[in-house]
Protein backbone atom coordinates (compact mmCIF):
# COMPACT_ATOMS: atom_id res chain seq x y z
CA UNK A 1 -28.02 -1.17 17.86
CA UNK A 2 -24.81 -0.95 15.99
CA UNK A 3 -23.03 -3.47 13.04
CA UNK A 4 -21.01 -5.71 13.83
CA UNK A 5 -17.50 -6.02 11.85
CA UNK A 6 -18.86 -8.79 9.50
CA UNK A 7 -22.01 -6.61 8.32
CA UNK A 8 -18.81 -3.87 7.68
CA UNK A 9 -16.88 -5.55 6.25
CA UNK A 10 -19.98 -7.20 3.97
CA UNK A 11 -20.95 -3.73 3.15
CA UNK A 12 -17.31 -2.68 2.46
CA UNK A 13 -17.35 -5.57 -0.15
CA UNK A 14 -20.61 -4.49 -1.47
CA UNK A 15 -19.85 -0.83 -2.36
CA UNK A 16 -16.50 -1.90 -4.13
CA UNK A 17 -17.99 -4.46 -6.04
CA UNK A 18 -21.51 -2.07 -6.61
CA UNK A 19 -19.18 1.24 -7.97
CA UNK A 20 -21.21 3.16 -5.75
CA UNK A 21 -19.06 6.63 -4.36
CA UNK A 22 -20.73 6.63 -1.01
CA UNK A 23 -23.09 4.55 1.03
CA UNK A 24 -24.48 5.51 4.63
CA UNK A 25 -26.15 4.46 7.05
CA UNK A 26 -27.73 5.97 10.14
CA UNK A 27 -29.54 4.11 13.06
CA UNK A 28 -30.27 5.32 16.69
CA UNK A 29 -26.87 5.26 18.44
CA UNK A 30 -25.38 4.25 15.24
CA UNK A 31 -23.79 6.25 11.59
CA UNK A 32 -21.50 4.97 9.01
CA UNK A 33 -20.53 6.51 6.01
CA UNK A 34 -18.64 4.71 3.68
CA UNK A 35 -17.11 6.86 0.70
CA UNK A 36 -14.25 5.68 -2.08
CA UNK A 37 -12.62 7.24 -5.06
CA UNK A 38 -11.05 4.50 -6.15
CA UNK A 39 -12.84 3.18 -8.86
CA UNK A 40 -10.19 2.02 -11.23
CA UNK A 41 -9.19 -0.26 -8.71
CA UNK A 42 -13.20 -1.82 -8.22
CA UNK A 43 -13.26 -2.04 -12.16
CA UNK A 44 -10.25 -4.25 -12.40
CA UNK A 45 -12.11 -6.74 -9.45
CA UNK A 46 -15.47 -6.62 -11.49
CA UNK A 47 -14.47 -7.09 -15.02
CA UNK A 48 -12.97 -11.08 -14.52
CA UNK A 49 -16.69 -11.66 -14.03
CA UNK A 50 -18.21 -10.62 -17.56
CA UNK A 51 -17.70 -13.00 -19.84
CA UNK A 52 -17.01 -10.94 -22.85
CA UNK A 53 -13.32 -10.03 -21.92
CA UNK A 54 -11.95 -12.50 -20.02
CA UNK A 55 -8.44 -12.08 -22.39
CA UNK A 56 -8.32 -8.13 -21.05
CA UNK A 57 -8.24 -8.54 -17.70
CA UNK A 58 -6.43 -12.15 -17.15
CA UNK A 59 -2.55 -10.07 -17.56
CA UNK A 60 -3.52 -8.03 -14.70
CA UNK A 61 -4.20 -10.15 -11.90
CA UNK A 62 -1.78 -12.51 -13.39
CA UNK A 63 1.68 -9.65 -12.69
CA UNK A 64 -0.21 -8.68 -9.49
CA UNK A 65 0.08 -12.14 -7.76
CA UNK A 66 2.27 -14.39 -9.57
CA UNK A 67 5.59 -12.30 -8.13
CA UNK A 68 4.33 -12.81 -4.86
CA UNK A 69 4.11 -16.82 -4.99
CA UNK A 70 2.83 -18.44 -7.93
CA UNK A 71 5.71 -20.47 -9.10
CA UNK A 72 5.91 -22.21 -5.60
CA UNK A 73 2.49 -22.42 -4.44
CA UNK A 74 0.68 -23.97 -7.14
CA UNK A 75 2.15 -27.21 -5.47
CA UNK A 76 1.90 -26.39 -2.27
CA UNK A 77 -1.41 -25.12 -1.61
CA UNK A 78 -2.93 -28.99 -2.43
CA UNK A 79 -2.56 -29.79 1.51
CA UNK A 80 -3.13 -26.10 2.07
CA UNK A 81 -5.88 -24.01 2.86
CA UNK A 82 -5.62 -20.27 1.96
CA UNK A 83 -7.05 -17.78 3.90
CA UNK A 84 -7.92 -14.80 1.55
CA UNK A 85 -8.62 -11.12 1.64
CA UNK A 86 -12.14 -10.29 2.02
CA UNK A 87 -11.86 -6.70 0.86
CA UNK A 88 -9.89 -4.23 -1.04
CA UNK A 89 -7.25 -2.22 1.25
CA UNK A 90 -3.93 -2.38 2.46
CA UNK A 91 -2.29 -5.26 4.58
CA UNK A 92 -0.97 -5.03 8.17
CA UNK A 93 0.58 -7.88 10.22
CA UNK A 94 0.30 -6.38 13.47
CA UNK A 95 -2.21 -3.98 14.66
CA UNK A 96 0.43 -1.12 15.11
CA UNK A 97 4.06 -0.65 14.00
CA UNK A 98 5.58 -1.16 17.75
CA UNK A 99 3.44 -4.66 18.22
CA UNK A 100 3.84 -8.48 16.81
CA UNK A 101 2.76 -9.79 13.93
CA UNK A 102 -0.66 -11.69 14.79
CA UNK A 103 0.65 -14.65 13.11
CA UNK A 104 4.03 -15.55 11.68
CA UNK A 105 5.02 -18.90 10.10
CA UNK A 106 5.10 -21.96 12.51
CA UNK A 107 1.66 -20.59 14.23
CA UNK A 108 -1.02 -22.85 15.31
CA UNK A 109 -4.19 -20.93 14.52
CA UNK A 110 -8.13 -21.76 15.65
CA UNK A 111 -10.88 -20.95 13.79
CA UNK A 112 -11.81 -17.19 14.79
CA UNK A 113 -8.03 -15.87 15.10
CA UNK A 114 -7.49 -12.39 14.63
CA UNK A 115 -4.58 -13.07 11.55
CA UNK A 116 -3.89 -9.71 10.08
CA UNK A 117 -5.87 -6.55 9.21
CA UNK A 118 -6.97 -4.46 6.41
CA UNK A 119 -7.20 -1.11 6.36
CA UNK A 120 -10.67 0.19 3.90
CA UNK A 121 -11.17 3.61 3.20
CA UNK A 122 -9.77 3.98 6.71
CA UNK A 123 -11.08 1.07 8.67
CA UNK A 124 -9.57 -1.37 10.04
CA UNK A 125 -10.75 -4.68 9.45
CA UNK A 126 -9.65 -7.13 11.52
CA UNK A 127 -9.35 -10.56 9.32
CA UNK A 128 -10.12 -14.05 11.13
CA UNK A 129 -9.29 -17.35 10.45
CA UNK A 130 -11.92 -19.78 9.14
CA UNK A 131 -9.82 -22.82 9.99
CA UNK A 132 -7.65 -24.30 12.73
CA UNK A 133 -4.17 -25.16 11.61
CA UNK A 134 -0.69 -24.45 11.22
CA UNK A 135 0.80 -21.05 9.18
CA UNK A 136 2.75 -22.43 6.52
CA UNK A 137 3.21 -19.29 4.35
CA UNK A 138 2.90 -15.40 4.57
CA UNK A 139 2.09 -14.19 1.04
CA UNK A 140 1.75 -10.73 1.45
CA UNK A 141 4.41 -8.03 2.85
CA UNK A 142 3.23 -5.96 5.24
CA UNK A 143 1.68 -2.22 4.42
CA UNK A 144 1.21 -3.63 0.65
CA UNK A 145 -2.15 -3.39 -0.97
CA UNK A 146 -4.40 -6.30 -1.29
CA UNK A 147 -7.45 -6.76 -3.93
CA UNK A 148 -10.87 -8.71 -2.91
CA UNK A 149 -10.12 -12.34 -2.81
CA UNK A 150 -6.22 -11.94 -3.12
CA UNK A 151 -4.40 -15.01 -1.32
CA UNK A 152 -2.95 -14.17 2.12
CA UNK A 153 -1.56 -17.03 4.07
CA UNK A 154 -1.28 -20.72 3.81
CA UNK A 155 -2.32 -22.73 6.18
CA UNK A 156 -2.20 -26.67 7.31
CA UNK A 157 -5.47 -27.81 8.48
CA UNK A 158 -5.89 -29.83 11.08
């Protein structure tokens, strides 16, 4: 009886957002360990959530993303759905330097396409679509780091 990627990737999401160093698990056929040191960067995803601060944090996030795309896709992404980063890690394309991207622009995705993946305390997640559609924007270089909830592509739905 092992996990599945979901229940790794939900418990990947639940030790960065918990602070905890190290979580593991051990079944019959089945051991994961799960250990981070990168708790500055867990911080700076928790703290938008207390109320308190919201002034603090807001310039951080802000620097992080708006480069990326901001200034054009505020008025795209009202057709568009976005297809976001469930975790905190790095961003890859294609599953190895020598193969294709999984997607590029122009695509037409279904719901439970392999898109891109992202590498957590070395796992790699592989990161399906939710929706059917078309790629309409890549918002992320490859190899760059990604935060929880950090905008990847665009997509049209159809």
């Amino acid at each position: 009886m092992s996990m599945d990627i979901k229940q790794i990737q939900d418990l990947i999401k639940f030790v960065a957002k918990s602070g905890v160093n190290e979580v593991s698990i051990e079944e019959k056929d089945f051991k994961i360990t799960i250990k981070t040191n990168q708790e500055p960067t867990y911080v700076t995803a928790t703290v938008p959530v207390t109320a308190p601060q919201p002034a603090a944090p807001a310039p951080a996030p802000a620097p992080v993303e708006a480069p990326q795309a901001a200034p054009a896709k505020t008025d795209d992404t009202s057709n568009y759905v976005t297809i976001k980063s469930p975790m905190i890690g790095t961003f890859y394309r294609s599953p190895s330097p020598d193969k294709p991207a999984f997607v590029n622009v122009g695509d037409d995705i279904t719901a439970g396409k392999v898109v891109c993946i992202v590498e957590a305390m070395k796992l790699f997640n592989e990161i399906e679509s939710e929706v059917s559609g078309k790629i309409v924007k890549v918002l992320v270089e490859d190899a760059q780091p990604v935060e929880y909830d950090q905008p990847l592509f665009l997509v049209e739905p159809k």
